[in-house]
C-alpha atoms as a PDB file:
ATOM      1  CA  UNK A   1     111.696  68.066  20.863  1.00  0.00           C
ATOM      2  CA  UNK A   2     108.215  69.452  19.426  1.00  0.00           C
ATOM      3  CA  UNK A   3     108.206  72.622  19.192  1.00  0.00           C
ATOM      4  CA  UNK A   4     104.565  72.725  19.433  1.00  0.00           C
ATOM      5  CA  UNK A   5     104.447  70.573  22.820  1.00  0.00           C
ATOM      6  CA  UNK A   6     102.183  71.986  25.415  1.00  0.00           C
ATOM      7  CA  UNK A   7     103.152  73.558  29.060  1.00  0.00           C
ATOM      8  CA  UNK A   8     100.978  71.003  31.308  1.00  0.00           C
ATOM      9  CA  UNK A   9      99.349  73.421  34.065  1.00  0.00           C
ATOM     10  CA  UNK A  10      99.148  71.457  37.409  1.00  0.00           C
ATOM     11  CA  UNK A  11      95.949  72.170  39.094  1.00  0.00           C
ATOM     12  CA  UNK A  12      95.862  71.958  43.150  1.00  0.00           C
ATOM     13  CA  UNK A  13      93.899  69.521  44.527  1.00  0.00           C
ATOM     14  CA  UNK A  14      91.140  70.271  46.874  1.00  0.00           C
ATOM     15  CA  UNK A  15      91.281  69.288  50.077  1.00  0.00           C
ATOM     16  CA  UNK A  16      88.767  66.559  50.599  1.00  0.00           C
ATOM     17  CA  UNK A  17      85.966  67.119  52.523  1.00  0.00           C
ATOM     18  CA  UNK A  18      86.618  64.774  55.493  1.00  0.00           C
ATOM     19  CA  UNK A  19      89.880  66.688  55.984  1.00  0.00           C
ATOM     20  CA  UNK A  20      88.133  69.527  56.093  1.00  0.00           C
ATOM     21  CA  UNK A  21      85.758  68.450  58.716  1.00  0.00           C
ATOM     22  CA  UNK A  22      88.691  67.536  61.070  1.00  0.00           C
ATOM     23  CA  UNK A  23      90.395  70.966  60.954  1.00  0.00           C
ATOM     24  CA  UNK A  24      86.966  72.272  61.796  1.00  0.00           C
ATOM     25  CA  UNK A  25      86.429  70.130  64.256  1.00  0.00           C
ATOM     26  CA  UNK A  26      89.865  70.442  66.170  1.00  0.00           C
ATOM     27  CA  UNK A  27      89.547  74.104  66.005  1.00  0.00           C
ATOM     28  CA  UNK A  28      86.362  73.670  68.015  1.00  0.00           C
ATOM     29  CA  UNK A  29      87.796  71.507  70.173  1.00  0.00           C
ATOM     30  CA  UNK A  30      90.606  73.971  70.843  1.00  0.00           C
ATOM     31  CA  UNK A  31      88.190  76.735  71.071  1.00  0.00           C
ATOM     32  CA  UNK A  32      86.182  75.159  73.729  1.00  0.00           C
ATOM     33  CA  UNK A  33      89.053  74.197  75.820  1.00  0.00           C
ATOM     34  CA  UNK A  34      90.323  77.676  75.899  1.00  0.00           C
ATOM     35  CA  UNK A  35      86.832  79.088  76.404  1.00  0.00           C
ATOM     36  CA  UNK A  36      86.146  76.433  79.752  1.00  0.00           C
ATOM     37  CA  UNK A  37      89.857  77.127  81.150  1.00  0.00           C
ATOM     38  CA  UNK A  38      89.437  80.786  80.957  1.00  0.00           C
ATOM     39  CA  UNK A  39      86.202  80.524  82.757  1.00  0.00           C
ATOM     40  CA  UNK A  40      87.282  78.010  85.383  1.00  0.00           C
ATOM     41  CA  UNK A  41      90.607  80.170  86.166  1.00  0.00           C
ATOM     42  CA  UNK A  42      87.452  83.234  86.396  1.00  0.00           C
ATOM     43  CA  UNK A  43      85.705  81.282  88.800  1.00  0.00           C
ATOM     44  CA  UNK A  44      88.157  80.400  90.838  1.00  0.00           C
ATOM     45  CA  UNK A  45      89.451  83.320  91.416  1.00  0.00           C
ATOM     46  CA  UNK A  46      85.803  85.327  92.531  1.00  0.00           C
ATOM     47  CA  UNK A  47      85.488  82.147  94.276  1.00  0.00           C
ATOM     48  CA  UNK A  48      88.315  82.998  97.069  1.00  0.00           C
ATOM     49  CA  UNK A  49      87.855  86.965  96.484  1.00  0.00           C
ATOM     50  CA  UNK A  50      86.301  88.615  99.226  1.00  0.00           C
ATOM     51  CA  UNK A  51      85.095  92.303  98.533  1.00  0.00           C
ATOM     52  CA  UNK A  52      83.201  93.243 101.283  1.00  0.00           C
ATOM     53  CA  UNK A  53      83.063  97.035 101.499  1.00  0.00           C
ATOM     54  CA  UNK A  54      80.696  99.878 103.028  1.00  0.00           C
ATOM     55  CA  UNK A  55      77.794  99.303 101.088  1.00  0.00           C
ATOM     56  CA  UNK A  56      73.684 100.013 100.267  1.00  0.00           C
ATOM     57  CA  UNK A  57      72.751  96.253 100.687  1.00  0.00           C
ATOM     58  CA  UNK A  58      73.421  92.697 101.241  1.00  0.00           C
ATOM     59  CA  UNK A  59      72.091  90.723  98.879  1.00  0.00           C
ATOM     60  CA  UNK A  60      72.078  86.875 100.311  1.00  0.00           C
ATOM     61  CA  UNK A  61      71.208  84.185  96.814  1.00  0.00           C
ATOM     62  CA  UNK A  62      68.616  81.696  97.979  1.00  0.00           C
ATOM     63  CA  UNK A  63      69.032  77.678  98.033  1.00  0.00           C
ATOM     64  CA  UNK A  64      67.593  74.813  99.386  1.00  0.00           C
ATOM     65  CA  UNK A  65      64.938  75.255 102.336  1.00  0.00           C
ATOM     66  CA  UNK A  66      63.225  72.448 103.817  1.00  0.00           C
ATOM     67  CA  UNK A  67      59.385  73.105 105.091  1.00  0.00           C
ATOM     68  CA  UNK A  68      60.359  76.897 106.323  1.00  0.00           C
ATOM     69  CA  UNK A  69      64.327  75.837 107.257  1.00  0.00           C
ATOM     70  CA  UNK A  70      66.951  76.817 105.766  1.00  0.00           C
ATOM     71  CA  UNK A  71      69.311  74.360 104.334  1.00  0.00           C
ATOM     72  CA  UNK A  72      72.810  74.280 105.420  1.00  0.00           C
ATOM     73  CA  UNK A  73      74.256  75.305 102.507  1.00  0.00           C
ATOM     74  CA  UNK A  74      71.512  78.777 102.746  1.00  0.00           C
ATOM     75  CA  UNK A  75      72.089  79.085 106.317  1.00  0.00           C
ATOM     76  CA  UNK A  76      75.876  79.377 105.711  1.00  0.00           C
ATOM     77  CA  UNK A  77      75.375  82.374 103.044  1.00  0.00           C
ATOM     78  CA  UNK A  78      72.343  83.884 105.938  1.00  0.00           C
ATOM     79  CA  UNK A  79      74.971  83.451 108.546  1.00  0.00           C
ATOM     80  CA  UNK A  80      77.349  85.015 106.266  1.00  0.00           C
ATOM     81  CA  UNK A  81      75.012  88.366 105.395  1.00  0.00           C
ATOM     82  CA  UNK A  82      74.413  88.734 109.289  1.00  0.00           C
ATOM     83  CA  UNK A  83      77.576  88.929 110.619  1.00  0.00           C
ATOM     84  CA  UNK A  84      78.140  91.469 107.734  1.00  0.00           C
ATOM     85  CA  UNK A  85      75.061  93.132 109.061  1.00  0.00           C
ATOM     86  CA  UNK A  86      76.666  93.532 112.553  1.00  0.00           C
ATOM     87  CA  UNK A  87      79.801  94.635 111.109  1.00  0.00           C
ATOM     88  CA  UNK A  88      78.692  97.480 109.623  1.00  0.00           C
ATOM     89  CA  UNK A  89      78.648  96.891 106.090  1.00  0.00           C
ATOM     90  CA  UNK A  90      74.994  97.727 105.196  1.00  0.00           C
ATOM     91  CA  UNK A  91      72.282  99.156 107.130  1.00  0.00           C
ATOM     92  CA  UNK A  92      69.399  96.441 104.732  1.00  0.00           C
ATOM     93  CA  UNK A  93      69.469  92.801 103.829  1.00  0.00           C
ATOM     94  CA  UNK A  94      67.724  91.454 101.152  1.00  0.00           C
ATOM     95  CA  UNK A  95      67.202  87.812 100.799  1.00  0.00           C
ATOM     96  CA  UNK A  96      66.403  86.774  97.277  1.00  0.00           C
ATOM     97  CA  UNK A  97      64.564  83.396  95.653  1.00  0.00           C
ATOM     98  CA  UNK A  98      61.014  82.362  94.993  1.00  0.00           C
ATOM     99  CA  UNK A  99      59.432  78.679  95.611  1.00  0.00           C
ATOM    100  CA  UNK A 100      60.097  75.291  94.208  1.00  0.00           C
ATOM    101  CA  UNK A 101      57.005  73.993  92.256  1.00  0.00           C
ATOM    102  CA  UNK A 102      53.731  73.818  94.639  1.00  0.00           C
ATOM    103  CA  UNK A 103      56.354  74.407  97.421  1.00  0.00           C
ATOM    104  CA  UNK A 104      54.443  77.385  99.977  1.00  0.00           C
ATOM    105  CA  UNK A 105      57.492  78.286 101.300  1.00  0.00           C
ATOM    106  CA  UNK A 106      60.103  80.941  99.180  1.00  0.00           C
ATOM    107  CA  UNK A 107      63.452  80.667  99.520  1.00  0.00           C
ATOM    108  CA  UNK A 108      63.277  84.863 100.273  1.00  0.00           C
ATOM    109  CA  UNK A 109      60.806  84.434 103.057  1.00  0.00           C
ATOM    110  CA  UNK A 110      63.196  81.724 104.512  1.00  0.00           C
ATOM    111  CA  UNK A 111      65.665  83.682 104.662  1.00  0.00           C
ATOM    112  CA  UNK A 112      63.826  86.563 105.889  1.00  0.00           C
ATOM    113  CA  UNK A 113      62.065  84.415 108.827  1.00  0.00           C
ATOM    114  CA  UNK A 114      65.493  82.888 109.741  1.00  0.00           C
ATOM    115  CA  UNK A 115      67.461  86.181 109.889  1.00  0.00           C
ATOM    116  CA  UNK A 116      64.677  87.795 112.232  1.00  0.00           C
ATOM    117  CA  UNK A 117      65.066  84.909 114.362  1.00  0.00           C
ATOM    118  CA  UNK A 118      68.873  85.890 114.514  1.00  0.00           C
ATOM    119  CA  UNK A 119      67.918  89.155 116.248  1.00  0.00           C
ATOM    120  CA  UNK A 120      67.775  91.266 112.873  1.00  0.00           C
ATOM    121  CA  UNK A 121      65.074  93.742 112.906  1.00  0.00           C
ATOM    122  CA  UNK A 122      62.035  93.009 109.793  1.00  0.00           C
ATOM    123  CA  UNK A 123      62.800  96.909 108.971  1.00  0.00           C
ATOM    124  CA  UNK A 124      66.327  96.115 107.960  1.00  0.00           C
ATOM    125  CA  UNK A 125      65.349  93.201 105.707  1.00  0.00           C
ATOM    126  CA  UNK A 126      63.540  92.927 102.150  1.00  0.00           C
ATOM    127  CA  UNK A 127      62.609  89.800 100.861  1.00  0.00           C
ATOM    128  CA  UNK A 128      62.605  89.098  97.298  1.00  0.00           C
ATOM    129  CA  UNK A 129      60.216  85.788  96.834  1.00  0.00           C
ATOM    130  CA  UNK A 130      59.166  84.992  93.098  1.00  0.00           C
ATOM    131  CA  UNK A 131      62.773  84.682  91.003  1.00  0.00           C
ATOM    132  CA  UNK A 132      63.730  81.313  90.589  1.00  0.00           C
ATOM    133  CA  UNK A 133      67.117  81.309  88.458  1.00  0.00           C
ATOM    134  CA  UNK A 134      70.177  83.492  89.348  1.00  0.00           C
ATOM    135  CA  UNK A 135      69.408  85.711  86.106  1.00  0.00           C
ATOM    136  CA  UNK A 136      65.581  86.355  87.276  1.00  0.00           C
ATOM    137  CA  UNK A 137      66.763  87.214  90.907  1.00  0.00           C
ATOM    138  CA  UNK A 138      69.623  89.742  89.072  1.00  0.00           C
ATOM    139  CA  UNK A 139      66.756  91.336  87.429  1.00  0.00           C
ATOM    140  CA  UNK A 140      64.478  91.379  90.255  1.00  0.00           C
ATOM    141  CA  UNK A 141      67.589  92.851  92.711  1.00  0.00           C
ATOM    142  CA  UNK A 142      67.877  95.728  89.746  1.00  0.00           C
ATOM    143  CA  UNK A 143      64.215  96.655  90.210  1.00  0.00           C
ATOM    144  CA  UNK A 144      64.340  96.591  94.328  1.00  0.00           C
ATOM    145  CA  UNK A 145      67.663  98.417  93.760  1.00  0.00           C
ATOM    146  CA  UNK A 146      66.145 101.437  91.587  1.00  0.00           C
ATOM    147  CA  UNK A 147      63.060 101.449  93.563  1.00  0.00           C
ATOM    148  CA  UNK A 148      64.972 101.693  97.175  1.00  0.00           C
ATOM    149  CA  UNK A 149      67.498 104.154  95.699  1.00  0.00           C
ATOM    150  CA  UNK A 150      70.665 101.146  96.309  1.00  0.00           C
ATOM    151  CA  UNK A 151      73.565 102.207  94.333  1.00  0.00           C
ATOM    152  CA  UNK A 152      76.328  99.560  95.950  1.00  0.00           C
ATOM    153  CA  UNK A 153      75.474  96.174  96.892  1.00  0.00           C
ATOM    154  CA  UNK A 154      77.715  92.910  98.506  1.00  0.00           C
ATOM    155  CA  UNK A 155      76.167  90.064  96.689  1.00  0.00           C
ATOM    156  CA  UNK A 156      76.510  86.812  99.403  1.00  0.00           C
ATOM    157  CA  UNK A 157      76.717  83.056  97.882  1.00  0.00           C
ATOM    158  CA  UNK A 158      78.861  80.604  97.525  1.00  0.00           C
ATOM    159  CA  UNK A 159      82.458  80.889  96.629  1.00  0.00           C
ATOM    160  CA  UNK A 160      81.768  79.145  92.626  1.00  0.00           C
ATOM    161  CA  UNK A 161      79.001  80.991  91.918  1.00  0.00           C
ATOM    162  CA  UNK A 162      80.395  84.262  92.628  1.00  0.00           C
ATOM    163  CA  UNK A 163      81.722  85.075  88.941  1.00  0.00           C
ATOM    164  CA  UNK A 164      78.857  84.139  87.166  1.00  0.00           C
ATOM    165  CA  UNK A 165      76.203  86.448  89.447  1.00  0.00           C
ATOM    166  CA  UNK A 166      78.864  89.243  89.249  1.00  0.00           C
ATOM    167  CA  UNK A 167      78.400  89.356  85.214  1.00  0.00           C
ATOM    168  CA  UNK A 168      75.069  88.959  85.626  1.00  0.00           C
ATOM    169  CA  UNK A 169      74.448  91.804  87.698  1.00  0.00           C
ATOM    170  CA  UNK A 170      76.575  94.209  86.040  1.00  0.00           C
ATOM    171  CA  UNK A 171      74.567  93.219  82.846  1.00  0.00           C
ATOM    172  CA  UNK A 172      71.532  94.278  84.417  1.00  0.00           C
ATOM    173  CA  UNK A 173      72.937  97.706  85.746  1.00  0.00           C
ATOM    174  CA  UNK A 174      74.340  97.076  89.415  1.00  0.00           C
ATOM    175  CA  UNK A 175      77.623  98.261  90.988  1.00  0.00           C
ATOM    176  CA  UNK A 176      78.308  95.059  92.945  1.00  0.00           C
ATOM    177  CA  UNK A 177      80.748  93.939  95.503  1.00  0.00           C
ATOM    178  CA  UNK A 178      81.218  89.589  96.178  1.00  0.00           C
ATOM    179  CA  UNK A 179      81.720  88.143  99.229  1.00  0.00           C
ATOM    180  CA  UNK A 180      81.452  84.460  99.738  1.00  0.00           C
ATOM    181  CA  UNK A 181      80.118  82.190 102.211  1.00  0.00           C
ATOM    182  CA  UNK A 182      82.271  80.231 104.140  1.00  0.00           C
ATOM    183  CA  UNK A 183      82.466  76.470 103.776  1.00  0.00           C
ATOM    184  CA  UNK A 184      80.202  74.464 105.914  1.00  0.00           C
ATOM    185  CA  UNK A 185      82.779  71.210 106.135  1.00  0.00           C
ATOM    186  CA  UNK A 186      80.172  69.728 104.746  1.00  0.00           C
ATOM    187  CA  UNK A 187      81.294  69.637 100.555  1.00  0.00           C
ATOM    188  CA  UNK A 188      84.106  67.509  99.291  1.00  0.00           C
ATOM    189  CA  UNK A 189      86.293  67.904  96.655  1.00  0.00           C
ATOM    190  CA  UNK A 190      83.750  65.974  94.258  1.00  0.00           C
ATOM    191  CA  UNK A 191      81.204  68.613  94.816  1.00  0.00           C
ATOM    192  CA  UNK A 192      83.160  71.494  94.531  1.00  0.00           C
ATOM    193  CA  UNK A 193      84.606  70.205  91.298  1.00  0.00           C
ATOM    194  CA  UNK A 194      81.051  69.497  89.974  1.00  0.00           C
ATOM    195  CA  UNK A 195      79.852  73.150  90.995  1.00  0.00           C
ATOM    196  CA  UNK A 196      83.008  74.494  89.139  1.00  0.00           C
ATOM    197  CA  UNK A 197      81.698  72.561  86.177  1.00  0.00           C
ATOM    198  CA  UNK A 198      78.020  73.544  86.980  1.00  0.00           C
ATOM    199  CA  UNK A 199      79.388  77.072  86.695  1.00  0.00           C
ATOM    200  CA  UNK A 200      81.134  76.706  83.084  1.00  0.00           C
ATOM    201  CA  UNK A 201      78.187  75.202  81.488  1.00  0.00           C
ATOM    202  CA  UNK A 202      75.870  77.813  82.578  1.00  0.00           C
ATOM    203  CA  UNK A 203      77.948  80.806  82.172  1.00  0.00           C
ATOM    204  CA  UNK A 204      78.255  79.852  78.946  1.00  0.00           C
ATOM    205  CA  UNK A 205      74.603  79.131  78.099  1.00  0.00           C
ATOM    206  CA  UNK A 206      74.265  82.115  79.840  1.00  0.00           C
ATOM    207  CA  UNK A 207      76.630  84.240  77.021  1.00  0.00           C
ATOM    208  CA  UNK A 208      74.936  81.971  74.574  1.00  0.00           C
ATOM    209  CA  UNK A 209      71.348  83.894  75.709  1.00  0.00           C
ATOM    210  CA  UNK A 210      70.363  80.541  76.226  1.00  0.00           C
ATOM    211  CA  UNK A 211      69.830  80.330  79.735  1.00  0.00           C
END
């Protein structure tokens, strides 16, 4: 044997860069997936949660109104907020969302219009007519809120999109209590699986300060 033979040092190999990209994708993959199910299990669960409670307000989330009538969807959640009303639960409705494109009618007037027609008195009702996403209507409910002295508020919608307006508002300041519309018989499973969906993506993008 040599005596002057050399120790050969191994040297790791790097791991090459395609391997590298897979780790980093399946970690995002994994990621996501734990992200959406945590969400969808968060939705689900405001979606079925009534809190209905002695309150300031009930705030009724505009949708769809067609020339001055409410959709059936909106008259659902309107429906909802009145028999609140006559319950007891707050002494003031406000009905929130502004117009689509060169639309003259606002989803807030709508629902203002249809609720006096349901025997509620204009002095009980505010109508909120210029937001047109659920974040703009949060921050438009904070300002009505601060201005009319409303420290709780039932926020009225439907059952999917009950999580995501709950962050919202508490973002922007408001002590808020859900309560759900009731299904119209009208969705099917399709649709409420899309507006689950809906609900993941904008939460999200939402989180993201993208929305």
């Amino acid at each position: 044997m040599n005596s002057t033979s050399q120790i050969q040092l191994r040297v790791p190999r790097r791991p090459k860069w395609h391997t590298v990209v897979l780790w980093g994708f399946l970690v995002l993959v994994i990621a996501a997936a734990g992200w959406c199910r945590w969400v969808f299990v968060q939705v689900e669960r405001y979606s079925i949660l009534d809190q209905a409670a002695r309150s300031d307000a009930i705030v009724v989330f505009g949708a769809a109104e067609y020339d001055g009538r409410p959709s059936p969807v909106f008259r659902a959640r309107l429906d909802h907020a009145r028999i609140l009303y006559e319950r007891g639960i707050a002494p003031l409705i406000v009905t929130v969302g502004g117009s689509e494109g060169a639309d003259e009618h606002s989803e807030g007037g709508v629902g203002r219009d249809y609720l006096m027609g349901a025997g509620i008195p204009d002095s009980a009702i505010i109508a909120e007519t210029h937001s047109r996403s659920t974040s703009q209507s949060a921050n438009r409910i904070a300002v009505i809120a601060r201005a009319n002295n409303l420290r709780k508020l039932v926020i009225v919608s439907d059952g999917t999109h009950m999580f995501r307006i709950h962050a919202i508002c508490a973002a922007n300041g408001l002590n808020v209590l859900t309560s759900p519309r009731p299904h119209t018989g009208l969705e099917s499973p399709l649709q409420d699986k899309d507006a689950i969906w809906h609900e993941i993506l904008t939460y999200t993008l939402w989180k993201l300060h993208l929305d």
